[in-house]
N, C-alpha and C. Protein backbone atom coordinates (compact mmCIF):
# COMPACT_ATOMS: atom_id res chain seq x y z
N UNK A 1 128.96 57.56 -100.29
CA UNK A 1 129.19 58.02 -98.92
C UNK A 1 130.48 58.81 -98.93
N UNK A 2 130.41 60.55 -98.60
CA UNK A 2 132.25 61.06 -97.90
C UNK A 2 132.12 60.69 -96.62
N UNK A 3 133.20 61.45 -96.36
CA UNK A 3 133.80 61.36 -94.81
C UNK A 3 134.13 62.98 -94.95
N UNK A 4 133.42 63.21 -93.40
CA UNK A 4 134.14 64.34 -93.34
C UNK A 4 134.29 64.48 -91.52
N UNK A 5 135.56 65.12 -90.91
CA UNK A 5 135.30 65.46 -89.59
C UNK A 5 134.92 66.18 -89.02
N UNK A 6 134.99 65.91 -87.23
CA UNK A 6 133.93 66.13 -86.50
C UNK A 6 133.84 67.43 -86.58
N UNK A 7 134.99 68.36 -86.83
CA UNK A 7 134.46 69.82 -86.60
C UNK A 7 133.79 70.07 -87.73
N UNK A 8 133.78 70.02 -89.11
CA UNK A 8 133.63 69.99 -90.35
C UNK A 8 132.14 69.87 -90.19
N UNK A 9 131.51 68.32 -89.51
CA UNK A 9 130.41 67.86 -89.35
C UNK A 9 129.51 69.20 -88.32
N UNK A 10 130.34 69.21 -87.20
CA UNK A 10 129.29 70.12 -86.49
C UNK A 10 129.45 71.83 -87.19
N UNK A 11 130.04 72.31 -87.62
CA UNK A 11 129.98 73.24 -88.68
C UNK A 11 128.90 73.42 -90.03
N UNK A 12 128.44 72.02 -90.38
CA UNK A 12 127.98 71.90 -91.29
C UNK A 12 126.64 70.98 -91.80
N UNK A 13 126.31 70.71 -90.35
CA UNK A 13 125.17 69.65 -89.88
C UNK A 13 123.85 69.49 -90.30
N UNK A 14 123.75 71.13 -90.44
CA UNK A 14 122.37 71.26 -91.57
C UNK A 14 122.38 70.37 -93.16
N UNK A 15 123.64 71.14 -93.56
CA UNK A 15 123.87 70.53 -95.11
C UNK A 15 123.90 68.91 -94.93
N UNK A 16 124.77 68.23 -93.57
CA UNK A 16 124.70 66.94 -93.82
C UNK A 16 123.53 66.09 -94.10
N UNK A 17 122.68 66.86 -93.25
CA UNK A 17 121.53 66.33 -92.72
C UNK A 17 120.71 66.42 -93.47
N UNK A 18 120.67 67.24 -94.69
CA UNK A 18 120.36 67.69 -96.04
C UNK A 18 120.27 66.74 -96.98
N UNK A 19 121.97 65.81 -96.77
CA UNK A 19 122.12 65.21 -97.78
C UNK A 19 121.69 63.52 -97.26
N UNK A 20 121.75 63.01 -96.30
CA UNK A 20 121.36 62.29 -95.42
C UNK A 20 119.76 62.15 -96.21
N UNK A 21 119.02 63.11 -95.49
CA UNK A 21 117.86 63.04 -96.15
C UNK A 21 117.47 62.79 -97.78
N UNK A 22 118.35 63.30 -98.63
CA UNK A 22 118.10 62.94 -99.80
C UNK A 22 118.76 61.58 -100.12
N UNK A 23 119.12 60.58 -99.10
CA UNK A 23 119.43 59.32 -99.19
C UNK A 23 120.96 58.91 -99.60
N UNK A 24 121.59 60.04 -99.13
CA UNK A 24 123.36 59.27 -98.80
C UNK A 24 123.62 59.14 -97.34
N UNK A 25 124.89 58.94 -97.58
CA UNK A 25 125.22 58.93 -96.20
C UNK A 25 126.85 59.62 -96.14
N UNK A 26 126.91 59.51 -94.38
CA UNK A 26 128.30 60.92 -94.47
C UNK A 26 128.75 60.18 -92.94
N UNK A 27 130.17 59.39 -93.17
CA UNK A 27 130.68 59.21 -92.18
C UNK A 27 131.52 60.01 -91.65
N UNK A 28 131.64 60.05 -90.38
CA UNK A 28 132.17 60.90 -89.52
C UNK A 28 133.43 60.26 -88.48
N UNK A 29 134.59 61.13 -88.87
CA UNK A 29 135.65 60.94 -88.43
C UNK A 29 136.44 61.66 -87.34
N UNK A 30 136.93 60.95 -86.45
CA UNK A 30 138.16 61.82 -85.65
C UNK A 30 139.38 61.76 -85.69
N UNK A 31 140.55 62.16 -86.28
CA UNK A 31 141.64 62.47 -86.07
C UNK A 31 141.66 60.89 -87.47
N UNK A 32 140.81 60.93 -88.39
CA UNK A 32 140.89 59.96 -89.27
C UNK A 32 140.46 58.44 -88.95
N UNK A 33 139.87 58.56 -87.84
CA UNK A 33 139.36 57.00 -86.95
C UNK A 33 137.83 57.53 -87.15
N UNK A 34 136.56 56.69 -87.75
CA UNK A 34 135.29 56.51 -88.34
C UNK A 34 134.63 56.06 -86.73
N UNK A 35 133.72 57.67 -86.28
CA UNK A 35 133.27 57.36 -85.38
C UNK A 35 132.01 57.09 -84.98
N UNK A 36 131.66 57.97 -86.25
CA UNK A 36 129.80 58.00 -86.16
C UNK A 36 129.21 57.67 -87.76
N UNK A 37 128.31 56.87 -88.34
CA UNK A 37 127.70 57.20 -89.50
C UNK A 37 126.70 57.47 -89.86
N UNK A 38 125.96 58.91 -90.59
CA UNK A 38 124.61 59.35 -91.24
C UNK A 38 124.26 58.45 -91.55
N UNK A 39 122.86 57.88 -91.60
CA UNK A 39 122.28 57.64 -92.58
C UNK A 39 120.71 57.69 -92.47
N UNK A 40 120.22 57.84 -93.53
CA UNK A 40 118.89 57.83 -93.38
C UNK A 40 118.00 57.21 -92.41
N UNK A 41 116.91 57.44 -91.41
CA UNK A 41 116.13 57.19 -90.68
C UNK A 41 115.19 56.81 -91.78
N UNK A 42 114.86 55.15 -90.56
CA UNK A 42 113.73 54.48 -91.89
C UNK A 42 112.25 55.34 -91.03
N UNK A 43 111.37 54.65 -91.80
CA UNK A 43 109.99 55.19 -91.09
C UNK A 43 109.39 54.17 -91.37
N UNK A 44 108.78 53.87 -90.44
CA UNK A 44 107.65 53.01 -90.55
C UNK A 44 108.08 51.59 -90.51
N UNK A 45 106.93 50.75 -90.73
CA UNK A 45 107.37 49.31 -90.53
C UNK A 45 107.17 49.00 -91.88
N UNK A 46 108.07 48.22 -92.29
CA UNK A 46 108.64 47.90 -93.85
C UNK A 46 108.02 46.32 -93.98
N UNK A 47 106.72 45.79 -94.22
CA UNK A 47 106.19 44.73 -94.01
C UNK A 47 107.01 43.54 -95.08
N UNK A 48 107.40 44.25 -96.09
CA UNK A 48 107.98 43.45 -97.17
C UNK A 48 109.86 43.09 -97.00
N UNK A 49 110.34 43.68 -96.33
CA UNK A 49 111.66 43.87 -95.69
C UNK A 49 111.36 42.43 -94.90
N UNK A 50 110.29 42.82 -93.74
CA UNK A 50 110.41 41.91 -92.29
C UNK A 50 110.30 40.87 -93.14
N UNK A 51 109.37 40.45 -94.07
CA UNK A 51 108.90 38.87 -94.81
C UNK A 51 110.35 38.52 -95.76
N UNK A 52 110.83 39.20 -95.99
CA UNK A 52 112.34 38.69 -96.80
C UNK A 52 112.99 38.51 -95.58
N UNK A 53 113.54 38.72 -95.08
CA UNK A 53 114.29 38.74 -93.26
C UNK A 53 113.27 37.08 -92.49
N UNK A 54 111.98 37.14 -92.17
CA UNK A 54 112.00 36.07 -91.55
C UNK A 54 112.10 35.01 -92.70
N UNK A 55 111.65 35.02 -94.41
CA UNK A 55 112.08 33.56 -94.69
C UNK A 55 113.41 33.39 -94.69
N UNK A 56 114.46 34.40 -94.78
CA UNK A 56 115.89 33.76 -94.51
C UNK A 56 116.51 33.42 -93.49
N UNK A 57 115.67 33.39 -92.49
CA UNK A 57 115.74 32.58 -91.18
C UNK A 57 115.16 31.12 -91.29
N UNK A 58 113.91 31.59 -92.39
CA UNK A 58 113.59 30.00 -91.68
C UNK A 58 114.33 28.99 -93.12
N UNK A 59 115.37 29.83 -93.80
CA UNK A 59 115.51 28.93 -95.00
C UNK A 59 117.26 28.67 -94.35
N UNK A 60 117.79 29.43 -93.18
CA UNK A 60 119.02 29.35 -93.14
C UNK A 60 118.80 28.24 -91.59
N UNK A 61 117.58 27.94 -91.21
CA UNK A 61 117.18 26.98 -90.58
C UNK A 61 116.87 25.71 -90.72
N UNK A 62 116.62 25.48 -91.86
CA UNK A 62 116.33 23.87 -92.47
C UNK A 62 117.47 23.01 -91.77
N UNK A 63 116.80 22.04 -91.49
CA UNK A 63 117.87 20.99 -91.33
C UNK A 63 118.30 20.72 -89.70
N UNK A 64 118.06 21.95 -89.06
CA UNK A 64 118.76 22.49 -88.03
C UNK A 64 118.11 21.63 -86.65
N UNK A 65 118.73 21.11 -85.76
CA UNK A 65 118.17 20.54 -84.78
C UNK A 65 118.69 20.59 -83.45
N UNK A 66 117.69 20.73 -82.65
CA UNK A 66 118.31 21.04 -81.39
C UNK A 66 118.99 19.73 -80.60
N UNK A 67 119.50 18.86 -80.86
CA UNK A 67 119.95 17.51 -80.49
C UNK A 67 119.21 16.99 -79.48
N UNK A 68 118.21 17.06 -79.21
CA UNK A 68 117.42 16.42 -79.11
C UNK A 68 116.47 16.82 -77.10
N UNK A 69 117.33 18.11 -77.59
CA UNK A 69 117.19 18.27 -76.23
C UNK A 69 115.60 19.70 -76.69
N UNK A 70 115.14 19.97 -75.84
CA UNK A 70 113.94 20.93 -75.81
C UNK A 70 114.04 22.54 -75.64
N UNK A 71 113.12 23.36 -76.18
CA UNK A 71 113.60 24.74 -75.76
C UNK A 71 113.65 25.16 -74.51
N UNK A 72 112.81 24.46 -73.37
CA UNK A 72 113.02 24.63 -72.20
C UNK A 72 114.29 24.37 -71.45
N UNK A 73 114.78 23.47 -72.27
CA UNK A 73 115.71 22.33 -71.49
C UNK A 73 116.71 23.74 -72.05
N UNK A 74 117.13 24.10 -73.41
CA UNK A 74 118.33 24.91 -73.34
C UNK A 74 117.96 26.20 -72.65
N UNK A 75 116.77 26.88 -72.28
CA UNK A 75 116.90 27.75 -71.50
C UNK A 75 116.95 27.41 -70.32
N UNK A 76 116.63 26.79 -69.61
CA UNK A 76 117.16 26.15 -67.92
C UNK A 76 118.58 26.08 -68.06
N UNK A 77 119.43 25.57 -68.84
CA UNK A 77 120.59 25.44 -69.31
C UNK A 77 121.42 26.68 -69.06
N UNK A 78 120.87 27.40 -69.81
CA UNK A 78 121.73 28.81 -70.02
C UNK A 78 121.07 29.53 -68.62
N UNK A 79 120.29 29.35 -67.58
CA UNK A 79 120.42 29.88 -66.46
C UNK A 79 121.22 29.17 -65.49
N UNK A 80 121.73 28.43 -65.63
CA UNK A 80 122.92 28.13 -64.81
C UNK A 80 123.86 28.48 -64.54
């Protein structure tokens, strides 16, 4: 990943977008403060992504208990 700024960026947006696409990325700075970052647009739905993502939910879930109270009960809860 460079950095380059904002005028730099809008001067040169094609090429970023260029390189973006060929799978880097290009953060974007103002006055040296990181305001915006390129990066590739995914496409599509990544079925093998989502299935790594929900078992590390349900593996960073083991064990886990709602003390004994119900899912209703903590959402009535949190509308209070």
């Amino acid at each position: 990943m460079h950095t380059v700024g904002v005028f730099e960026a809008k001067n040169r947006l094609t090429a970023l977008l260029d390189e973006v696409e060929g799978g880097g990325e290009v953060m974007i700075t103002r006055r040296g403060k990181p305001i915006a970052r390129l990066v590739p647009a995914e496409t599509g739905f990544n079925r093998d992504k989502a299935r790594r993502a929900a078992e590390g939910l349900r593996t960073a879930s083991k064990g886990q208990t709602l003390g004994g109270l119900s899912i209703r009960d903590l959402i009535d809860e949190g509308r209070r």
